[in-house]
Protein backbone atom coordinates (compact mmCIF):
# COMPACT_ATOMS: atom_id res chain seq x y z
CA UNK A 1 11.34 30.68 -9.49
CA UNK A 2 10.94 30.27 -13.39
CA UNK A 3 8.35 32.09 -14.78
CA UNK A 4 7.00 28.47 -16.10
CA UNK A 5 6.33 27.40 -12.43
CA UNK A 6 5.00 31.15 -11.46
CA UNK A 7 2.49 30.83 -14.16
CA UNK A 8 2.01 27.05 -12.50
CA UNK A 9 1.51 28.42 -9.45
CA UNK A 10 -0.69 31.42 -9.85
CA UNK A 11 -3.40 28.59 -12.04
CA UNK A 12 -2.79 25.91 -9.88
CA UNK A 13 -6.74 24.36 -9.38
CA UNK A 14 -8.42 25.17 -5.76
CA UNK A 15 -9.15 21.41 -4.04
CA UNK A 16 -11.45 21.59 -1.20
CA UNK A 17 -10.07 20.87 2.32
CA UNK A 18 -12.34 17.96 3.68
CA UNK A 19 -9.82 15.82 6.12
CA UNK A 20 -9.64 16.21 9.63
CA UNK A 21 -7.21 14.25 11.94
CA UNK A 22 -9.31 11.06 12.16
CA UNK A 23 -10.09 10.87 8.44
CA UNK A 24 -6.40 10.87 8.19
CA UNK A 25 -6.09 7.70 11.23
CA UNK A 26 -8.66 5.53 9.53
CA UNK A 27 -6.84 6.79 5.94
CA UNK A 28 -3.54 5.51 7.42
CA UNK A 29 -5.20 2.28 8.72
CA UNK A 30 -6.96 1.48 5.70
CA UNK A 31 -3.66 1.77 3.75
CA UNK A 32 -1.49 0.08 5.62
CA UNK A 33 -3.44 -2.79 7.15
CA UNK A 34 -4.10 -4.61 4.71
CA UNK A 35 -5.01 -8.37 5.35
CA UNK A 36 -4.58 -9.75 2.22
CA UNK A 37 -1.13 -9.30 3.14
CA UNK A 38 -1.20 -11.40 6.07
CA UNK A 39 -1.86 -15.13 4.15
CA UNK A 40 1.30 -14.35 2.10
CA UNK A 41 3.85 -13.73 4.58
CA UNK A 42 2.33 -16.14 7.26
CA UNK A 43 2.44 -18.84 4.54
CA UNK A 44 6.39 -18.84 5.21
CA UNK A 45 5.97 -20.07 8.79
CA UNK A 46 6.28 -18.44 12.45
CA UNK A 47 9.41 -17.28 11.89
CA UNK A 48 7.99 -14.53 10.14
CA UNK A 49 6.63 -12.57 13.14
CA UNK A 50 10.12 -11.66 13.58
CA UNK A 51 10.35 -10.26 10.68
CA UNK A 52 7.41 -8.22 11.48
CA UNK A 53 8.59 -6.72 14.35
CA UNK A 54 11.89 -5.76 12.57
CA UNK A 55 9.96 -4.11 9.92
CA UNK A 56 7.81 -2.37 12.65
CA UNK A 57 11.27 -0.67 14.52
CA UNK A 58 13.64 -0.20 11.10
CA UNK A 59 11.10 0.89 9.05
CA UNK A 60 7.50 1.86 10.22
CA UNK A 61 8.74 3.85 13.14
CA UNK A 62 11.05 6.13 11.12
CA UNK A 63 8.56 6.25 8.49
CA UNK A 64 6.15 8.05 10.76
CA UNK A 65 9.07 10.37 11.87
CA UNK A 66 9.71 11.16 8.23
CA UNK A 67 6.65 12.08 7.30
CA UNK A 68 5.61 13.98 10.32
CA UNK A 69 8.99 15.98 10.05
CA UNK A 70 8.78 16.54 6.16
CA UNK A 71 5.24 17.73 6.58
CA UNK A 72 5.66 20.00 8.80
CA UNK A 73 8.36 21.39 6.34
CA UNK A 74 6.47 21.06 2.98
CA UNK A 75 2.90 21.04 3.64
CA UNK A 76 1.76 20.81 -0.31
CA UNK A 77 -0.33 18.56 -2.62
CA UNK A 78 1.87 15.68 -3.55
CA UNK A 79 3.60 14.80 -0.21
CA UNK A 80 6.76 12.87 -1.01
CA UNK A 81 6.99 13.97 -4.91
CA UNK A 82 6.95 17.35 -3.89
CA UNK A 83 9.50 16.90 -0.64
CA UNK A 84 11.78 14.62 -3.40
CA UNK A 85 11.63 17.85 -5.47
CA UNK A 86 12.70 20.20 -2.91
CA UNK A 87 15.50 18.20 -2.07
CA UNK A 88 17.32 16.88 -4.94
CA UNK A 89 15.74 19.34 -8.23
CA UNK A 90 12.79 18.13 -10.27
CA UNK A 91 14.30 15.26 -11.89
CA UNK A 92 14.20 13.19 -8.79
CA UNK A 93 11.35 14.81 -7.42
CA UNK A 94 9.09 12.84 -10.34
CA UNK A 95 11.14 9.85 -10.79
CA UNK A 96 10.02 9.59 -6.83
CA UNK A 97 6.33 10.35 -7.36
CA UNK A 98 6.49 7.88 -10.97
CA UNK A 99 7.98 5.15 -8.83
CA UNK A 100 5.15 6.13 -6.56
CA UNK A 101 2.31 6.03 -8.54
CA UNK A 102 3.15 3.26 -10.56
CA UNK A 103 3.50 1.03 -7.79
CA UNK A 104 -0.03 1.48 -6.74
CA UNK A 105 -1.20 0.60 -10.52
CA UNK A 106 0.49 -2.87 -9.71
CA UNK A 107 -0.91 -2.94 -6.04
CA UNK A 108 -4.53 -1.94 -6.86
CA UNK A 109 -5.19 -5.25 -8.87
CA UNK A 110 -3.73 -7.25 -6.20
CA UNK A 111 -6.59 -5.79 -3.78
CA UNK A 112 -9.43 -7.04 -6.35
CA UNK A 113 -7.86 -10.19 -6.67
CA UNK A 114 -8.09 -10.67 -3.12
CA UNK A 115 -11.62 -9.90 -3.10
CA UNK A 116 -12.36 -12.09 -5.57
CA UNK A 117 -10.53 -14.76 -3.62
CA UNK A 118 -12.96 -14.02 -0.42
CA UNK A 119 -16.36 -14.21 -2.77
CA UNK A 120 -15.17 -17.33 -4.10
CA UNK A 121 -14.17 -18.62 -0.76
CA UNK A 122 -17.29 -17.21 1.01
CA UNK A 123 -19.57 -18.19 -1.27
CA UNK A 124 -21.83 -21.13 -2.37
CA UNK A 125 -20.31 -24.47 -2.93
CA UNK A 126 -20.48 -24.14 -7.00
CA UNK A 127 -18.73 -20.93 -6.03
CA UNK A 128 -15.11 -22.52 -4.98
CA UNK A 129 -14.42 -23.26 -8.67
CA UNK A 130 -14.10 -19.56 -9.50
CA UNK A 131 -11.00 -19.33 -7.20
CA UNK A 132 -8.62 -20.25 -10.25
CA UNK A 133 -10.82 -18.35 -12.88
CA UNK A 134 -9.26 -15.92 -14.93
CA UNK A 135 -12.20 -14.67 -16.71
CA UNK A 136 -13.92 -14.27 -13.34
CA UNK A 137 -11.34 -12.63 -11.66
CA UNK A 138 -10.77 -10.17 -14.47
CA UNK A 139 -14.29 -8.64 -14.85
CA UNK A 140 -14.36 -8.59 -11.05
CA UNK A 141 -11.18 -6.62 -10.66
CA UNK A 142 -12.13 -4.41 -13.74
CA UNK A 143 -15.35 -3.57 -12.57
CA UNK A 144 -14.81 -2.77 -8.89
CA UNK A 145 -11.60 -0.39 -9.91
CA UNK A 146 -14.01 1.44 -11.95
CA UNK A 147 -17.01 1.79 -9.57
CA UNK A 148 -13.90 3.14 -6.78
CA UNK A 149 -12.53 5.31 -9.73
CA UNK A 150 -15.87 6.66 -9.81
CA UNK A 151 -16.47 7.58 -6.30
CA UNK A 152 -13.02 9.15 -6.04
CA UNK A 153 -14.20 11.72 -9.09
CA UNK A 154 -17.51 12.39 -7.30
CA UNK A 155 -15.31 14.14 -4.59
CA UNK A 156 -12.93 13.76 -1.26
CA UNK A 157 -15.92 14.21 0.78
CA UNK A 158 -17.75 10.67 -0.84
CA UNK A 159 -14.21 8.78 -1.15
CA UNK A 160 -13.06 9.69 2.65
CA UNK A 161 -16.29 8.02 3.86
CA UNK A 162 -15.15 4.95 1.73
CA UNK A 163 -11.67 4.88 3.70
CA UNK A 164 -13.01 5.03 6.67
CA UNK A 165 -15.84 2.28 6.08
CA UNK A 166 -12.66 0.74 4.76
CA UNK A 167 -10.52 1.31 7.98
CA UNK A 168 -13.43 0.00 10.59
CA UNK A 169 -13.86 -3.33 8.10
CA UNK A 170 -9.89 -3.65 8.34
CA UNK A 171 -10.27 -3.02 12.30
CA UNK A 172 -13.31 -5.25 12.98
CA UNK A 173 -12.02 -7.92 10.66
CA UNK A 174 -8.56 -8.24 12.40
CA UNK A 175 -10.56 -8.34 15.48
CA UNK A 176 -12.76 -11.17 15.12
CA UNK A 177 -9.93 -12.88 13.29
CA UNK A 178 -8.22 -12.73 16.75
CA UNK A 179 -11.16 -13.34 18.97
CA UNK A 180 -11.97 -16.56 17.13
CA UNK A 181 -8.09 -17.79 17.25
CA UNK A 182 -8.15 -16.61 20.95
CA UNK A 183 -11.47 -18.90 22.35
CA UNK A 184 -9.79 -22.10 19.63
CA UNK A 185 -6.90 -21.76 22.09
CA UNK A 186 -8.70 -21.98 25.07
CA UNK A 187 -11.14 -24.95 24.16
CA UNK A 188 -8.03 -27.06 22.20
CA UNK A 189 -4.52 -25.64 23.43
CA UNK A 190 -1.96 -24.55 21.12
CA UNK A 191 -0.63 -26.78 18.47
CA UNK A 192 2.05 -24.54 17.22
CA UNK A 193 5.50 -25.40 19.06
CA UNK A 194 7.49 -22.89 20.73
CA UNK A 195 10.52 -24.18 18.87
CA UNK A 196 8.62 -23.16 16.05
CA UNK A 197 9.40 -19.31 16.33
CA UNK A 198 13.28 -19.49 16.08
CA UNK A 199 15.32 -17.25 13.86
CA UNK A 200 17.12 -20.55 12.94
CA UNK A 201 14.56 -21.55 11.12
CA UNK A 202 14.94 -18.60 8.69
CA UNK A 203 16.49 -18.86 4.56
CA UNK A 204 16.01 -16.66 1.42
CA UNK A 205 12.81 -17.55 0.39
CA UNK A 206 11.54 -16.27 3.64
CA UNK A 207 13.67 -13.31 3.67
CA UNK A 208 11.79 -12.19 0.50
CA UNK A 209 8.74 -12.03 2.90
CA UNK A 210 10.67 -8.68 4.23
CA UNK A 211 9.94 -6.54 1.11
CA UNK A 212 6.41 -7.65 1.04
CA UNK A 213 6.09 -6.63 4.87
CA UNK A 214 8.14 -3.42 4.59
CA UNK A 215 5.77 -2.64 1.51
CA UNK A 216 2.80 -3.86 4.16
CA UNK A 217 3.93 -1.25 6.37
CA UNK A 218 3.60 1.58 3.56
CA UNK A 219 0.61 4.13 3.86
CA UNK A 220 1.79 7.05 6.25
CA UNK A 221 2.70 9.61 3.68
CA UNK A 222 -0.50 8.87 2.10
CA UNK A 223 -2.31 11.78 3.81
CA UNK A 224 0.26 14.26 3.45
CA UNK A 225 -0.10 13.82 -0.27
CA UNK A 226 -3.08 15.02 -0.32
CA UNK A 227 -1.83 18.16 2.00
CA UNK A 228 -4.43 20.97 -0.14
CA UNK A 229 -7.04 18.62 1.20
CA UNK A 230 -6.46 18.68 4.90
CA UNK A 231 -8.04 20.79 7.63
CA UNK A 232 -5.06 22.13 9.99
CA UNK A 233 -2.29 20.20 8.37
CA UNK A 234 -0.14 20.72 11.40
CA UNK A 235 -2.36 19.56 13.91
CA UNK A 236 -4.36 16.92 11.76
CA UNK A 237 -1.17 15.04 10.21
CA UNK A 238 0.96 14.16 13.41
CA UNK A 239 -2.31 12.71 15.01
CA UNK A 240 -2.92 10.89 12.01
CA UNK A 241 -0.02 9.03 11.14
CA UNK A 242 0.50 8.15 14.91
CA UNK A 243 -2.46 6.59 16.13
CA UNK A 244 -2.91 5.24 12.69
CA UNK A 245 0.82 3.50 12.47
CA UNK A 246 0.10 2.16 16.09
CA UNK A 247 -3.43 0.49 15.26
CA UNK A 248 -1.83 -1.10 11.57
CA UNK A 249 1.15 -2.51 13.38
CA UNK A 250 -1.39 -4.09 16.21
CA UNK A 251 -3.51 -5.58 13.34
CA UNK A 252 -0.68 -7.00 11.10
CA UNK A 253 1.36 -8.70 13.93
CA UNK A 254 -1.71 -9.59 15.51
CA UNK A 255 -3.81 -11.27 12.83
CA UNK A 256 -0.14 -13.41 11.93
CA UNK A 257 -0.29 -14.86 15.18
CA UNK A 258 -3.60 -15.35 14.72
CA UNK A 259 -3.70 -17.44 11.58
CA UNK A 260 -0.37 -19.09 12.19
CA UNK A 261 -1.96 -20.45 15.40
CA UNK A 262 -5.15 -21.62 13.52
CA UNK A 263 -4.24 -22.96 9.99
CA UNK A 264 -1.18 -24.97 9.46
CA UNK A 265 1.77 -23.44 7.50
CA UNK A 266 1.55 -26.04 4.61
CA UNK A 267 -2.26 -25.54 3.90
CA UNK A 268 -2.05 -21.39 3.95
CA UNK A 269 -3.76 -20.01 1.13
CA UNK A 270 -2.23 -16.86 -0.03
CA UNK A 271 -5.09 -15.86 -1.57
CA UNK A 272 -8.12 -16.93 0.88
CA UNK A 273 -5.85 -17.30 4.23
CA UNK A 274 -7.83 -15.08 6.01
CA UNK A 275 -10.96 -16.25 5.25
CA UNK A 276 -9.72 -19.96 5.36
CA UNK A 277 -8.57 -19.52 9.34
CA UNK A 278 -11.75 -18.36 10.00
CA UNK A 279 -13.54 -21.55 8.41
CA UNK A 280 -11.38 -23.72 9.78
CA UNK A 281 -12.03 -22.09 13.70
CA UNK A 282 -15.78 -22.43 12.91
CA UNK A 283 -15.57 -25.73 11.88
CA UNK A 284 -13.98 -26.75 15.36
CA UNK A 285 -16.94 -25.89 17.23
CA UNK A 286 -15.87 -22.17 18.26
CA UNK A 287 -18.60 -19.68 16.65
CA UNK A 288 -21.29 -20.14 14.38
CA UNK A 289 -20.50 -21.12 10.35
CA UNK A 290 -22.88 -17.74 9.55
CA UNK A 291 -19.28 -15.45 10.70
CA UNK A 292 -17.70 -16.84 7.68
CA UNK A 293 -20.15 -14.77 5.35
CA UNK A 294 -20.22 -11.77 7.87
CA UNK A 295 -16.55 -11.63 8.12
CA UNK A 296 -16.24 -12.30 3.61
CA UNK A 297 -18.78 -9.02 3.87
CA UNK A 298 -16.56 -6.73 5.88
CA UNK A 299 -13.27 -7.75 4.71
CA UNK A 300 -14.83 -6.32 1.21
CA UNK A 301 -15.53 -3.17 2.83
CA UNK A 302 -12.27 -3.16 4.21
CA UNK A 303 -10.45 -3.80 0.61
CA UNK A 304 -13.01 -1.67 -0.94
CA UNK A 305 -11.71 1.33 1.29
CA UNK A 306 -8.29 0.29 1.15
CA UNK A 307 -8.57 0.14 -2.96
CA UNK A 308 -10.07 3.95 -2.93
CA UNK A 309 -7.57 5.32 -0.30
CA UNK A 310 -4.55 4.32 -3.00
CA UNK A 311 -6.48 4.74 -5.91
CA UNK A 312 -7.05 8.22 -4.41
CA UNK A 313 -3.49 8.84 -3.66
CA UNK A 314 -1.83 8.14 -6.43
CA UNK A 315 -3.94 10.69 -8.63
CA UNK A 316 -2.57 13.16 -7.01
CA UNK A 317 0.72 12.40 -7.20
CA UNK A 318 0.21 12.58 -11.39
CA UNK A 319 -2.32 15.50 -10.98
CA UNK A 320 0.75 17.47 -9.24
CA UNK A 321 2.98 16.19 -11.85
CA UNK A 322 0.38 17.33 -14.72
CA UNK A 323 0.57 21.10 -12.85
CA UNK A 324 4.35 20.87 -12.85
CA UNK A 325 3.99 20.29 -16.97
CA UNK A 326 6.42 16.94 -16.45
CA UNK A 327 3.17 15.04 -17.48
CA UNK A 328 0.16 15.64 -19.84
CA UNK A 329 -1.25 18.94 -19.27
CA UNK A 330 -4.73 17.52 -18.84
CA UNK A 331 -3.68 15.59 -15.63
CA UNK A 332 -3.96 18.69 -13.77
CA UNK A 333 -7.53 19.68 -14.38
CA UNK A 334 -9.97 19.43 -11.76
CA UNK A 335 -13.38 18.58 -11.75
CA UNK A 336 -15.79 21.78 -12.20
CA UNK A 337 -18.59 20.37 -10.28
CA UNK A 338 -16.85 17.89 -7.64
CA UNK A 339 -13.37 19.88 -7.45
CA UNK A 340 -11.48 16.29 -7.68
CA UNK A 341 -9.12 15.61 -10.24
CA UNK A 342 -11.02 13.12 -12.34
CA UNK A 343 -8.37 13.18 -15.23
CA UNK A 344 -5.60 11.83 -13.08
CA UNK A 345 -7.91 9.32 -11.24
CA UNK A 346 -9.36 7.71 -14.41
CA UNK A 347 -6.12 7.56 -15.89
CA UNK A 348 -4.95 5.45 -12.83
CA UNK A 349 -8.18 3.11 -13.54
CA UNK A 350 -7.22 2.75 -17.15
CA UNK A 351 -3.52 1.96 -16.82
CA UNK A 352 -4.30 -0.88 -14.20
CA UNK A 353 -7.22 -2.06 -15.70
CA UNK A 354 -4.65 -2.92 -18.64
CA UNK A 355 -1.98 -4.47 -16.02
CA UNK A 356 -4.66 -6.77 -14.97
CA UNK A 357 -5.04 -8.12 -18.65
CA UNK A 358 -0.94 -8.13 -18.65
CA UNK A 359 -0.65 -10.58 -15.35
CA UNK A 360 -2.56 -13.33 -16.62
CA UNK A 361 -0.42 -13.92 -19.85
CA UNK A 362 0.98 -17.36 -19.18
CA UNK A 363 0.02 -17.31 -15.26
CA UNK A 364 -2.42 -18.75 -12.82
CA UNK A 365 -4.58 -16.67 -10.38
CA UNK A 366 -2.30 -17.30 -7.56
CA UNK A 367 1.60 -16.54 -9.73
CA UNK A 368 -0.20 -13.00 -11.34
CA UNK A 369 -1.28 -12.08 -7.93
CA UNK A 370 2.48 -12.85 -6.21
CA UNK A 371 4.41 -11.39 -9.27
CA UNK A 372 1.87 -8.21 -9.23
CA UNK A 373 2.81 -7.96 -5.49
CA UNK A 374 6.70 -8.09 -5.63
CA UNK A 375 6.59 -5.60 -8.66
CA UNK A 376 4.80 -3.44 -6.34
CA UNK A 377 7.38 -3.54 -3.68
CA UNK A 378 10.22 -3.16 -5.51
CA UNK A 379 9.01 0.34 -6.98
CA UNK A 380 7.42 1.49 -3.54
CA UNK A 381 10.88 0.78 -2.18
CA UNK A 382 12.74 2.92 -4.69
CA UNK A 383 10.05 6.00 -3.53
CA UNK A 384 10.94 5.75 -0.13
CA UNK A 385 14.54 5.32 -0.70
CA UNK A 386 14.01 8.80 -2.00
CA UNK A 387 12.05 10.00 1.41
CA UNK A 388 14.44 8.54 3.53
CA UNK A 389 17.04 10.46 1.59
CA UNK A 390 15.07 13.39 1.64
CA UNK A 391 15.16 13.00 5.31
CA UNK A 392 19.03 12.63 5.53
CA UNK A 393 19.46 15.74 3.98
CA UNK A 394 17.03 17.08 6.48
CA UNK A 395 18.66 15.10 9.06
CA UNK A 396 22.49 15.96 8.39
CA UNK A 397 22.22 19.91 7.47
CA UNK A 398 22.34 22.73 9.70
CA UNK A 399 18.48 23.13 9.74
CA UNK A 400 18.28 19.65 11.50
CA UNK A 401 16.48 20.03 14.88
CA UNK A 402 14.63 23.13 13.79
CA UNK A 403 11.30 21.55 13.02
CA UNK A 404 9.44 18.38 14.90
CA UNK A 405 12.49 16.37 16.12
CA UNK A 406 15.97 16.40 17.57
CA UNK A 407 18.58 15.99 15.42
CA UNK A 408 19.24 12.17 16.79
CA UNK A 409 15.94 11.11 16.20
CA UNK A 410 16.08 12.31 12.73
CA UNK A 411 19.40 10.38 12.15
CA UNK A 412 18.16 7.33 13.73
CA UNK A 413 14.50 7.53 11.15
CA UNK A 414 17.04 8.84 8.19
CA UNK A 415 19.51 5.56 8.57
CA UNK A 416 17.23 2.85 9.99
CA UNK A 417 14.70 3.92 7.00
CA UNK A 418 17.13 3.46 4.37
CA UNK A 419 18.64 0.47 5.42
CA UNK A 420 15.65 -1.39 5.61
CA UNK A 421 14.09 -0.03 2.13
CA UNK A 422 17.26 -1.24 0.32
CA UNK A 423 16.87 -4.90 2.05
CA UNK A 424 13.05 -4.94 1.31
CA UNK A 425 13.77 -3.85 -2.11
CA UNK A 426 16.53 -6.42 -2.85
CA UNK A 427 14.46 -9.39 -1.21
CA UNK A 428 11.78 -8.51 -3.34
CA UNK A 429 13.95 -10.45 -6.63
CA UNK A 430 13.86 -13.70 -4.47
CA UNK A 431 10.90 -15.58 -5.27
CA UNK A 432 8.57 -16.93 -2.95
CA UNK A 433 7.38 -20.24 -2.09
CA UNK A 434 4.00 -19.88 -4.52
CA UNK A 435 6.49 -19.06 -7.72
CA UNK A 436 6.57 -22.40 -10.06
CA UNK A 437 8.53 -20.50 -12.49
CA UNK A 438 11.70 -18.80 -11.75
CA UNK A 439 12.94 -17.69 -14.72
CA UNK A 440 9.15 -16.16 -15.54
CA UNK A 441 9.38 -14.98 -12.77
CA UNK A 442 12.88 -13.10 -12.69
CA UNK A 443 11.65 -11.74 -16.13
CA UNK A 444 8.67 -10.09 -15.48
CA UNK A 445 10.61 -8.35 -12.54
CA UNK A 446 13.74 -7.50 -14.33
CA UNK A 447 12.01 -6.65 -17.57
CA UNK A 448 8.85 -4.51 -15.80
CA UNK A 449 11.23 -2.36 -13.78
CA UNK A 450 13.14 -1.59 -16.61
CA UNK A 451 10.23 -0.60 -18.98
CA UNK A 452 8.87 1.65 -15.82
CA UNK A 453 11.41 3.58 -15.52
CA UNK A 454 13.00 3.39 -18.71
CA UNK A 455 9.95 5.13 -20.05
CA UNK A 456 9.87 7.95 -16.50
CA UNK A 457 13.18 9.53 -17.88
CA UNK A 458 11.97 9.58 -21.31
CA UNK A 459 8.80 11.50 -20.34
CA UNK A 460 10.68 14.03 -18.05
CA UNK A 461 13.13 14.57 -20.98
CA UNK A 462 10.38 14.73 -23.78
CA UNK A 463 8.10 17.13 -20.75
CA UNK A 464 11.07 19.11 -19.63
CA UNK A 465 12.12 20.45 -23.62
CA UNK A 466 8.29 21.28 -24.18
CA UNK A 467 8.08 23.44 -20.78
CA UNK A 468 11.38 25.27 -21.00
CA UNK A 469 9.81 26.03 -24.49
C-alpha cells in the first residue's frame, strides 16, 4: 500500500451503519422495480415477456450471484467500484464506478419525468395538456431531485425510510395493477391472442427492448455500495438481494402481462402506460374511477423512493472516488451533523439537474425521456461488464469455490452475465418505436458516450499526477 492510500485510509470519514437485511430487500425492490419501465417495453407487443424471462435467467440470476459472492469478498463502501479496483488496478476500478454513477445522472430525470407523466395523467381534465409541457416537466423534475437530494444529506436513517415507502408503493402498485387486469379477465375474457406471444413475431426494434430490460433488472449491487452502512454485511446482504431480486422479477413480468392484457399495443403510452391500463380497467366497469388517483398517489411514493435509493447510491460511488483522490477532494467529506456525504449527493443533483435542461434541446417530452433512458443503459451496461469480469477472475482463479459458491455456479453467473450485458448494451444503439429521429437520435448516443468517458480518463490522468505528487 502507497503511503497516499495509507494516509486515505487512516482519514477515511466514519458513516453510520443504519441498514439491516430488510432495508436492503425493499432497497433492492425499489431499485429494480421500477414501473415506469413497464409502458416502454410492453409498448413493443407480447413478445416481449420473453424477453423478460431471458433477462431474468442470463442476467438477474447471475447478478445476484455476483454480488453476493463479491461481497462477501470485499465488504467496503463503493461495492462494484471498489471490487473493479481490486481486480483490474485503479484505472478500471473508477472508469467502472464513472460509468456507474453517470448512468444514474441520466436515469434520475427519467424517474421525474415519469412522475410528471402520472400527475398529468391523474389529474384534472385542464391537467392532460401538461403531458407534452416542457416547462412543466422541467421545474417538476428539478424540484423533486432537489427535495430527494435533500433528504439523502439529512442522513441514511431519513433516506432508508424513503426506499422503503418507495419499495411498498412499487409492491402495492404492481399489485392492484394485477388485481384490476385479473377481475377485467374474468367479467370480459381475454382479447389478447395466444398467437400473439410467439418469438416469430420478434425484429430489431424490439430487440432494443433487451437493454432497457437488462438495465430494468439493475439494482442488486446497490446495497453493497453502501457496505460502511450496513448492519452484519454478511448476514444482511445475501437476504437482501435474494428476496429482493425474487419480488422485482414477480412485479416486472407480472405488471407486463398485466397491461398487455388490458391496453392494446398500439395505444401504450410510454410515459402514462401504467396509469393509462388502470383507467382504461375502471372505465369497463371493474373498480371504482377514485383507484386512478389512489394508485397516481402511490406510484409517486414508489418513484419518489426509487429516485432517493439511486440518488443515494451513486454519491457514494463519487464520495469513495473523492477518498481515493481520483476526484475532487471535497467529494469525500461527510456531513458533521448528519454523517452523510452531502458534497457527493448535491453534486449528483446539480449535474442532472443540468442533463434535464440538455434533453429538451430540439426534443419532445416523450424522445428526451427515451434517449435519456437508452443513454442510461448503455453506461450501466459497461459497469457491469466490469462486475461480471470481476467475477470471471473470481470465477476462473484458484480461489474460486472458496467463498459463497461452487466454482460452476460462479462460471455459469461469470459467462451468462457477460453475455447478456454486451447484447443489452449493443441493442441499446437501435432505436425504439417512439424515436422520430434517427440520426438525432444516433447522435446524442454516439456523441454522449464519447464525451462521458472521454472526459473519465482525462480526470483519472489529471487526479492520478496530482496524488502521486
Amino acid at each position: 500500500m502507497s503511503s497516499a492510500d495509507s494516509a486515505a485510509t487512516e482519514t477515511q470519514p466514519k458513516l453510520k451503519r443504519a441498514l439491516g437485511a430488510w432495508d436492503l430487500t425493499f432497497l433492492s425492490v425499489v431499485a429494480i422495480a421500477n414501473l415506469n419501465l413497464v409502458p416502454v417495453i410492453a409498448a413493443n407487443g407480447p413478445v416481449t415477456v420473453w424477453l423478460w424471462l431471458s433477462a431474468l435467467i442470463l442476467f438477474l440470476l447471475p447478478q445476484g450471484i455476483t454480488v453476493i459472492e463479491l461481497a462477501h469478498r470485499y465488504p467496503a463502501e463503493g461495492g462494484l467500484y471498489v471490487w473493479a479496483k481490486e481486480a483490474f488496478g485503479d484505472f478500471h476500478g473508477f472508469m467502472c464506478g464513472w460509468a456507474y454513477w453517470t448512468t444514474n445522472m441520466f436515469y434520475l430525470p427519467t424517474l421525474l419525468f415519469y412522475l410528471g407523466g402520472i400527475l398529468a395523467y391523474a389529474g384534472p381534465k385542464g391537467a392532460a395538456d401538461l403531458a407534452e409541457n416542457r416547462l412543466f416537466f422541467f421545474v417538476l423534475t428539478v424540484g423533486l431531485l432537489w427535495l430527494t437530494a435533500l433528504l439523502n444529506v439529512r442522513g441514511i436513517g431519513v433516506g432508508k425510510w424513503v426506499n422503503n415507502s418507495g419499495g411498498y408503493g412499487t409492491l402495492i402498485g404492481a399489485a392492484v395493477l394485477v388485481l384490476l387486469a385479473g377481475a377485467a379477465i374474468w367479467r370480459h375474457g381475454v382479447a389478447l391472442p395466444a398467437g400473439a406471444f410467439a418469438i416469430r413475431g420478434l425484429d430489431w426494434n424490439i430487440m432494443s427492448s433487451f437493454g432497457v430490460i437488462c438495465f430494468g433488472l439493475v439494482g442488486l449491487e446497490l446495497g453493497p455500495v453502501m457496505g460502511d452502512e450496513i448492519r452484519d454485511p454478511q448476514r444482511s446482504v445475501p437476504q437482501g438481494v435474494l428476496w429482493g431480486g425474487v419480488l422485482a422479477g414477480l412485479v416486472y413480468v407480472s405488471a407486463t402481462l398485466a397491461l398487455l392484457l388490458s391496453v392494446p399495443q398500439q395505444e401504450v403510452k410510454v410515459v402514462q402506460g401504467v396509469l393509462q391500463a388502470v383507467d382504461k380497467i375502471t372505465a369497463t366497469g371493474v373498480g371504482a374511477r377514485w383507484m386512478l388517483t389512489a394508485l397516481a398517489l402511490v406510484l409517486a411514493v414508489a418513484i419518489a423512493g426509487s429516485t432517493s435509493a439511486w440518488l443515494g447510491g451513486s454519491a457514494r460511488i463519487i464520495f469513495v472516488s473523492g477518498i481515493d483522490r481520483y476526484m475532487p477532494k471535497a467529494l469525500g467529506r461527510v456531513h458533521p451533523k448528519y454523517a452523510t456525504p452531502h458534497v457527493a449527493v448535491l453534486t449528483i443533483a446539480v449535474l442532472s439537474s443540468l442533463l434535464v435542461s440538455m434533453s429538451f434541446i430540439g426534443a419532445t417530452v416523450k424522445e428526451a425521456y427515451v434517449t435519456l433512458l437508452d443513454l442510461s443503459v448503455v453506461l450501466q451496461m459497461i459497469s457491469f461488464l466490469y462486475l461480471y469480469a470481476t467475477l470471471a477472475r473470481v470465477a476462473f482463479s484458484k480461489s474460486a469455490g472458496q467463498g459463497r459458491y461452487s466454482k460452476t455456479v460462479l462460471r455459469f453467473a461469470a459467462i451468462g452475465g457477460i453475455a447478456a450485458t454486451m447484447l443489452g448494451g449493443a441493442v441499446a444503439f437501435v432505436p425504439s418505436r417512439q424515436i422520430t429521429s434517427i440520426w438525432r437520435f444516433e447522435l446524442k448516443m454516439v456523441g454522449s458516450c464519447a464525451v462521458f468517458l472521454g472526459l473519465a480518463a482525462v480526470l483519472f490522468w489529471y487526479y492520478s499526477r496530482r496524488r502521486a505528487a
